[in-house]
Protein backbone atom coordinates (compact mmCIF):
# COMPACT_ATOMS: atom_id res chain seq x y z
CA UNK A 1 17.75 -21.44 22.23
CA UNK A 2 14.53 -20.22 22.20
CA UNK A 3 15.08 -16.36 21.89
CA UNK A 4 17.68 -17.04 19.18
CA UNK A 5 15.14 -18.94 17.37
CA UNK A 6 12.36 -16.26 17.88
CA UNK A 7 15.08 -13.53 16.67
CA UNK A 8 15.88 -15.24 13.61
CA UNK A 9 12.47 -15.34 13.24
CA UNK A 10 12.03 -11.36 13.32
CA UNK A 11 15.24 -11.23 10.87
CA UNK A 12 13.51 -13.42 8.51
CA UNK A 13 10.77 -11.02 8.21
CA UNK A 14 13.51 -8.60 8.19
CA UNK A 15 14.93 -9.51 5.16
CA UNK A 16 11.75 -7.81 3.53
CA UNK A 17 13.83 -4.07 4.31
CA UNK A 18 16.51 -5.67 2.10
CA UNK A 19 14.42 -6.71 -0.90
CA UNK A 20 12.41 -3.50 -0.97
CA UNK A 21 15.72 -1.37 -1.22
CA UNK A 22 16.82 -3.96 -4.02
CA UNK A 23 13.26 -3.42 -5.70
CA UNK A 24 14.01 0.24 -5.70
CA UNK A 25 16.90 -0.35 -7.07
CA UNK A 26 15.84 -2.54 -10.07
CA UNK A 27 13.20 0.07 -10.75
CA UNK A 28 15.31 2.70 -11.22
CA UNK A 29 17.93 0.47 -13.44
CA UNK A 30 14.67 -0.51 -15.61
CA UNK A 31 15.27 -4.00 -14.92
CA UNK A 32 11.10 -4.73 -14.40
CA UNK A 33 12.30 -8.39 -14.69
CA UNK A 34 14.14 -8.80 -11.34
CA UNK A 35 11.41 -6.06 -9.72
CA UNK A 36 8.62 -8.70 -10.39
CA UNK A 37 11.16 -12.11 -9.25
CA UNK A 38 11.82 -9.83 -6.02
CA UNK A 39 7.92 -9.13 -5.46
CA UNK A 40 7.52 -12.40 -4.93
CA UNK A 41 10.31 -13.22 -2.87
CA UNK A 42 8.74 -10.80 -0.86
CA UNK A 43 5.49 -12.60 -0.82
CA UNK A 44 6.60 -15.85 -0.29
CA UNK A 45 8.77 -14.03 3.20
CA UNK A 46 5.18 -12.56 3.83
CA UNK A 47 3.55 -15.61 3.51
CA UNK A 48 5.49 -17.48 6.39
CA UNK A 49 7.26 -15.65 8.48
CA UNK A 50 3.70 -15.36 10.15
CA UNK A 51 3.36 -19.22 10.69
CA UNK A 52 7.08 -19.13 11.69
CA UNK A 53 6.01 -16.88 14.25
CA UNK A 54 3.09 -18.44 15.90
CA UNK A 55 4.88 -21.57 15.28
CA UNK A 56 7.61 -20.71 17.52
CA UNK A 57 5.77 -18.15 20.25
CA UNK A 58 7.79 -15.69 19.25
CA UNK A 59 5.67 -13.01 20.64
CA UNK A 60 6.06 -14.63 24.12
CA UNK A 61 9.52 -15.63 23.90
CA UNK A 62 10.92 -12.11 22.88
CA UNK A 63 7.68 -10.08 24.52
CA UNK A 64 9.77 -6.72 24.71
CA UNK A 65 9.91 -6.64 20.56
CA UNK A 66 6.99 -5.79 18.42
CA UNK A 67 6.74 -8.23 15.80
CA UNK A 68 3.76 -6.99 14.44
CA UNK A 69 5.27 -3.27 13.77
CA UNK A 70 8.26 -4.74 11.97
CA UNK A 71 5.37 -6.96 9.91
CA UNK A 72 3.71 -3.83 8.37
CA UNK A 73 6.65 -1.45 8.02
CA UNK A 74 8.06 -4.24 5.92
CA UNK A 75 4.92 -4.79 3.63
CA UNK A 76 4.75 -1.11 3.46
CA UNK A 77 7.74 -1.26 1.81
CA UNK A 78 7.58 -4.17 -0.43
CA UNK A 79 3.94 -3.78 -0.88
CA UNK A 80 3.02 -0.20 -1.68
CA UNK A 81 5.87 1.84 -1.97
CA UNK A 82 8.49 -0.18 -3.99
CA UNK A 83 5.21 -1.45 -6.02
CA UNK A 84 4.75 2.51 -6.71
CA UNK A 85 8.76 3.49 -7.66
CA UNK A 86 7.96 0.71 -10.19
CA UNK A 87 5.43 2.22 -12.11
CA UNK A 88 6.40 5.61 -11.71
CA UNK A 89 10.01 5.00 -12.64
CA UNK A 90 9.09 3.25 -16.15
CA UNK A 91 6.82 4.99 -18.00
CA UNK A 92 3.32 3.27 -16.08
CA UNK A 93 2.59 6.43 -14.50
CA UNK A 94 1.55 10.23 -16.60
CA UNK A 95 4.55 12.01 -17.60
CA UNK A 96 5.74 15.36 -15.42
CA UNK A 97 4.21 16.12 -11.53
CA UNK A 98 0.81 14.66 -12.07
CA UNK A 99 2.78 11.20 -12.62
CA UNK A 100 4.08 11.90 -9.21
CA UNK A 101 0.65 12.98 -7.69
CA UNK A 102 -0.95 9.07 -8.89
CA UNK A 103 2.05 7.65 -7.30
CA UNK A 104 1.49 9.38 -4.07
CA UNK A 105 -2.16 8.74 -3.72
CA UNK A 106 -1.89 4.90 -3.20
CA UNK A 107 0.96 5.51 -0.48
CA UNK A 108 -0.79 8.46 1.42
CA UNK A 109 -3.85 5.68 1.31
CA UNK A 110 -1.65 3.07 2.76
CA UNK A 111 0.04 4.79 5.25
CA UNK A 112 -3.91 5.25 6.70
CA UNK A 113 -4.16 1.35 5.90
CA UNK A 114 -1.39 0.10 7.86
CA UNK A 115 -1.95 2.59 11.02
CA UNK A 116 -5.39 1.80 11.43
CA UNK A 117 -6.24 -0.46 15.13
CA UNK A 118 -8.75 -2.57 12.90
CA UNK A 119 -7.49 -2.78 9.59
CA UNK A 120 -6.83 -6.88 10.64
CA UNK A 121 -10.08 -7.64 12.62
CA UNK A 122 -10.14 -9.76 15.02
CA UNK A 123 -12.12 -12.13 12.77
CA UNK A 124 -8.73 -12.49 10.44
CA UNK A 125 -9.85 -10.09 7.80
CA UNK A 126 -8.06 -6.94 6.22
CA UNK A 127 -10.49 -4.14 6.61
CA UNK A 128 -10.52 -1.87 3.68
CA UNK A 129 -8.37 -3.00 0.22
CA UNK A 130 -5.33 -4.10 1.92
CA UNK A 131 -2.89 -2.47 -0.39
CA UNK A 132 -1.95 -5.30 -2.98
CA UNK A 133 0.05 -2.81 -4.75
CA UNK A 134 2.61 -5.17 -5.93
CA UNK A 135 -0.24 -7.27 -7.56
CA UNK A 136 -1.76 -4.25 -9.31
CA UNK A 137 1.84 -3.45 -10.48
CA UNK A 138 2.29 -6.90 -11.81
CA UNK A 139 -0.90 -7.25 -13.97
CA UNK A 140 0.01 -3.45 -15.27
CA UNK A 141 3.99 -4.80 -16.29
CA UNK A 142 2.69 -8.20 -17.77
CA UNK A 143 -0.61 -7.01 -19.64
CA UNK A 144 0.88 -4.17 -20.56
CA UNK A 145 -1.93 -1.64 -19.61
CA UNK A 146 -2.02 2.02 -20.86
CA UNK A 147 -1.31 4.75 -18.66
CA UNK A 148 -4.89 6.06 -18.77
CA UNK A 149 -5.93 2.40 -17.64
CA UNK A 150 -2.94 2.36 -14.72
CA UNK A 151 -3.86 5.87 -13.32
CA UNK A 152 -7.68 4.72 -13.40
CA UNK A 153 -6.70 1.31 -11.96
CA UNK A 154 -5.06 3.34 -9.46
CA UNK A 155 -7.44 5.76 -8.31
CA UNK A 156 -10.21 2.80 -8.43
CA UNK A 157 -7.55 0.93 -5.63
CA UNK A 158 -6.87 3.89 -3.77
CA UNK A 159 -11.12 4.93 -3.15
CA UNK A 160 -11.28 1.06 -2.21
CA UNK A 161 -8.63 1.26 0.67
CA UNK A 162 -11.17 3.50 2.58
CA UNK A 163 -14.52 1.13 1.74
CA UNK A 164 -14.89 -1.41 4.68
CA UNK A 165 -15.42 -4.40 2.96
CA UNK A 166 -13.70 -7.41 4.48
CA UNK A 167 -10.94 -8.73 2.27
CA UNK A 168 -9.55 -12.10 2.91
CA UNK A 169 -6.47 -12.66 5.20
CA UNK A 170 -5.46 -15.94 3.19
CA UNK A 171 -3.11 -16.96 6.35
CA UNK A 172 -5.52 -16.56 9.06
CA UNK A 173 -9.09 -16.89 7.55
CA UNK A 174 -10.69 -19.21 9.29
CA UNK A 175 -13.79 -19.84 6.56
CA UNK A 176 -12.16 -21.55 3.18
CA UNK A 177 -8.72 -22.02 4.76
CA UNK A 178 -7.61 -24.48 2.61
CA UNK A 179 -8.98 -23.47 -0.50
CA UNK A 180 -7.90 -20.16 0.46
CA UNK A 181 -4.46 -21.23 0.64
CA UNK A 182 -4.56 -23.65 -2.05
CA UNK A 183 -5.78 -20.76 -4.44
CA UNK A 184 -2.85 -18.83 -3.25
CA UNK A 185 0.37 -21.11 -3.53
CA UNK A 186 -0.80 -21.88 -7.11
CA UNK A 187 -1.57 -18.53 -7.94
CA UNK A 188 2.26 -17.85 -6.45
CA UNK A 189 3.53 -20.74 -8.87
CA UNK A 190 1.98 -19.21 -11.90
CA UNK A 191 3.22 -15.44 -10.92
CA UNK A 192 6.45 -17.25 -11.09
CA UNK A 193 5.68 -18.89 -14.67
CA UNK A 194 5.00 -15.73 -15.95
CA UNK A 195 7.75 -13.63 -14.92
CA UNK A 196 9.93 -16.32 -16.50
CA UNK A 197 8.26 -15.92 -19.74
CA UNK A 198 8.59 -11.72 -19.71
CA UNK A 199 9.00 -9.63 -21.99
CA UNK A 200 6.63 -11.82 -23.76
CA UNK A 201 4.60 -14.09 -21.42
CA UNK A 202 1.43 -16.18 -22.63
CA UNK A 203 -2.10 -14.59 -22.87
CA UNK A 204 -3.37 -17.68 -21.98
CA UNK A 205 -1.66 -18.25 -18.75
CA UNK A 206 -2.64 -14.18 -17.50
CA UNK A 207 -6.05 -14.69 -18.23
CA UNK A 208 -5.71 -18.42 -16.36
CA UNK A 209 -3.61 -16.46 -13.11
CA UNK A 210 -6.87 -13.22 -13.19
CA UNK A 211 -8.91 -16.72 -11.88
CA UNK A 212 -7.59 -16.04 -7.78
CA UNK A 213 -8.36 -12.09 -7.62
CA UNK A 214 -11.74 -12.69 -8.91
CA UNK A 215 -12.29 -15.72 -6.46
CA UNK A 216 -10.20 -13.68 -3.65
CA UNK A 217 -12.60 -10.69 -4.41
CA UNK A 218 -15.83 -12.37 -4.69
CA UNK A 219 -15.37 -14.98 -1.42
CA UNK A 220 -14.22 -11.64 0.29
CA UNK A 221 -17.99 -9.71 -0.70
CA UNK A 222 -19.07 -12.48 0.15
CA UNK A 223 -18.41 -13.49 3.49
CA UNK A 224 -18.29 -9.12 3.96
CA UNK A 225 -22.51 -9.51 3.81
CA UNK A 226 -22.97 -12.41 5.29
CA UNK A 227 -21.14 -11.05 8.39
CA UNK A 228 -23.51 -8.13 7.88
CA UNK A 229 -26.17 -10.06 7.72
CA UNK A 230 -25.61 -12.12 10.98
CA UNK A 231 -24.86 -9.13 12.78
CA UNK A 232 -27.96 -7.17 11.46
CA UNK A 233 -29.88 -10.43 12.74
CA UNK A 234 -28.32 -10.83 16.20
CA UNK A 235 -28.98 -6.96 16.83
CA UNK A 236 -32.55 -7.46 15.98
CA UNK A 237 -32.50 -10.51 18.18
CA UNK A 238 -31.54 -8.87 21.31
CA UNK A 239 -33.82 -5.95 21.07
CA UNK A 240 -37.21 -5.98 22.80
CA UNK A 241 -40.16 -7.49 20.11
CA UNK A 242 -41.50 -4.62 19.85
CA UNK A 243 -38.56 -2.63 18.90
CA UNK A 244 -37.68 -5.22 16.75
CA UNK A 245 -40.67 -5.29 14.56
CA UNK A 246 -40.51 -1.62 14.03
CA UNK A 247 -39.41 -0.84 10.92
């Protein structure tokens, strides 16, 4: 019972293949609508299957099957490269090949995100922008941003992936847990809210939902120097006091 549960488990997360071929899909049929509704489905299958897991010992009930692979080719998917057909497939993107080229540089980026050994540190933290895509293509759909503003938005993202500053891993953060995850299921609600309200969703309630990546980005700075800090001071520590006081 055990290894059925634990392989359920693995076809929950899955189910994330399936909604990233149905995001392509969408994207292609212009129906930006049912992309966004399917982003967070996607989410939402992110956002548990992980607790599901650990939950359930998956890892040492079905050892021989790599959980964790599945886990990123799946948000690979959903996260970066559906996120990018979206934009690029409705007008977001620069017209011709260099449309093509801005699409490409936020996947090439990823693929170096995802295949990294520390891009999750062992502290719970995503090392490096951890390639939010979909959210960048959501505020682009709902605000309605230019293309000049997407491609910049896009290059910004992309030069970000390879800057190790530690971004919050809302699951697994152990500092803020709760009001990291608090932040997050409302912030989840009111994605919802607004997708219901497209093509003409409320000002108000965008500017309202921008509240959680400023918090998410500023905790994340954050607690990125204080680590810095602590670590420059328990170097300085453990050297010899002369050393130390050298400057």
């Amino acid at each position: 019972m055990e290894r059925v549960t634990a392989w359920s488990v693995h076809a929950y997360t899955a189910v994330g293949s399936v909604l990233a071929l149905l995001m392509v899909h969408f994207a292609y049929r212009s129906d930006v609508q049912t992309v966004l509704w399917l982003f967070l489905v996607a989410m939402f299958v992110d956002g548990t299957d992980g607790f599901m897991a650990r939950h359930f010992r998956v890892k040492e009930v079905v050892p021989e099957f790599d959980g964790a692979l599945l886990d990123n080719i799946v948000d690979y998917l959903t996260y970066a490269f559906a996120p990018m057909v979206l934009l690029w497939a409705n007008g977001y993107l620069p017209d011709g090949a260099w449309g093509g080229v801005v699409a490409c540089l936020p996947l090439v980026a990823s693929c170096y995100q995802f295949c990294r050994s520390d891009a999750k540190t062992d502290d719970h933290f995503f090392l490096g922008f951890p390639s939010y895509w979909n959210v960048v293509a959501f505020y682009v759909v709902v605000v309605g941003m230019s293309v000049s503003v997407t491609t910049a938005l896009l290059l910004v993202f992309t030069v970000l992936v390879f800057v190790p500053v530690k971004y919050l891993y809302p699951s697994r953060t152990e500092d803020l847990w709760y009001l990291n995850m608090s932040f997050s299921a409302a912030w989840l609600a009111v994605f919802g809210v607004i997708v219901a309200q497209l093509p003409d969703p409320s000002t108000s309630l965008i500017v309202v939902s921008l509240a959680y990546p400023v918090y998410y980005t500023a905790v994340s700075l954050w607690l990125t120097l204080r680590t810095a800090h602590t670590t420059r001071r328990v170097n300085s520590a453990g050297r010899p006091a002369d050393e130390a006081a050298r400057p």
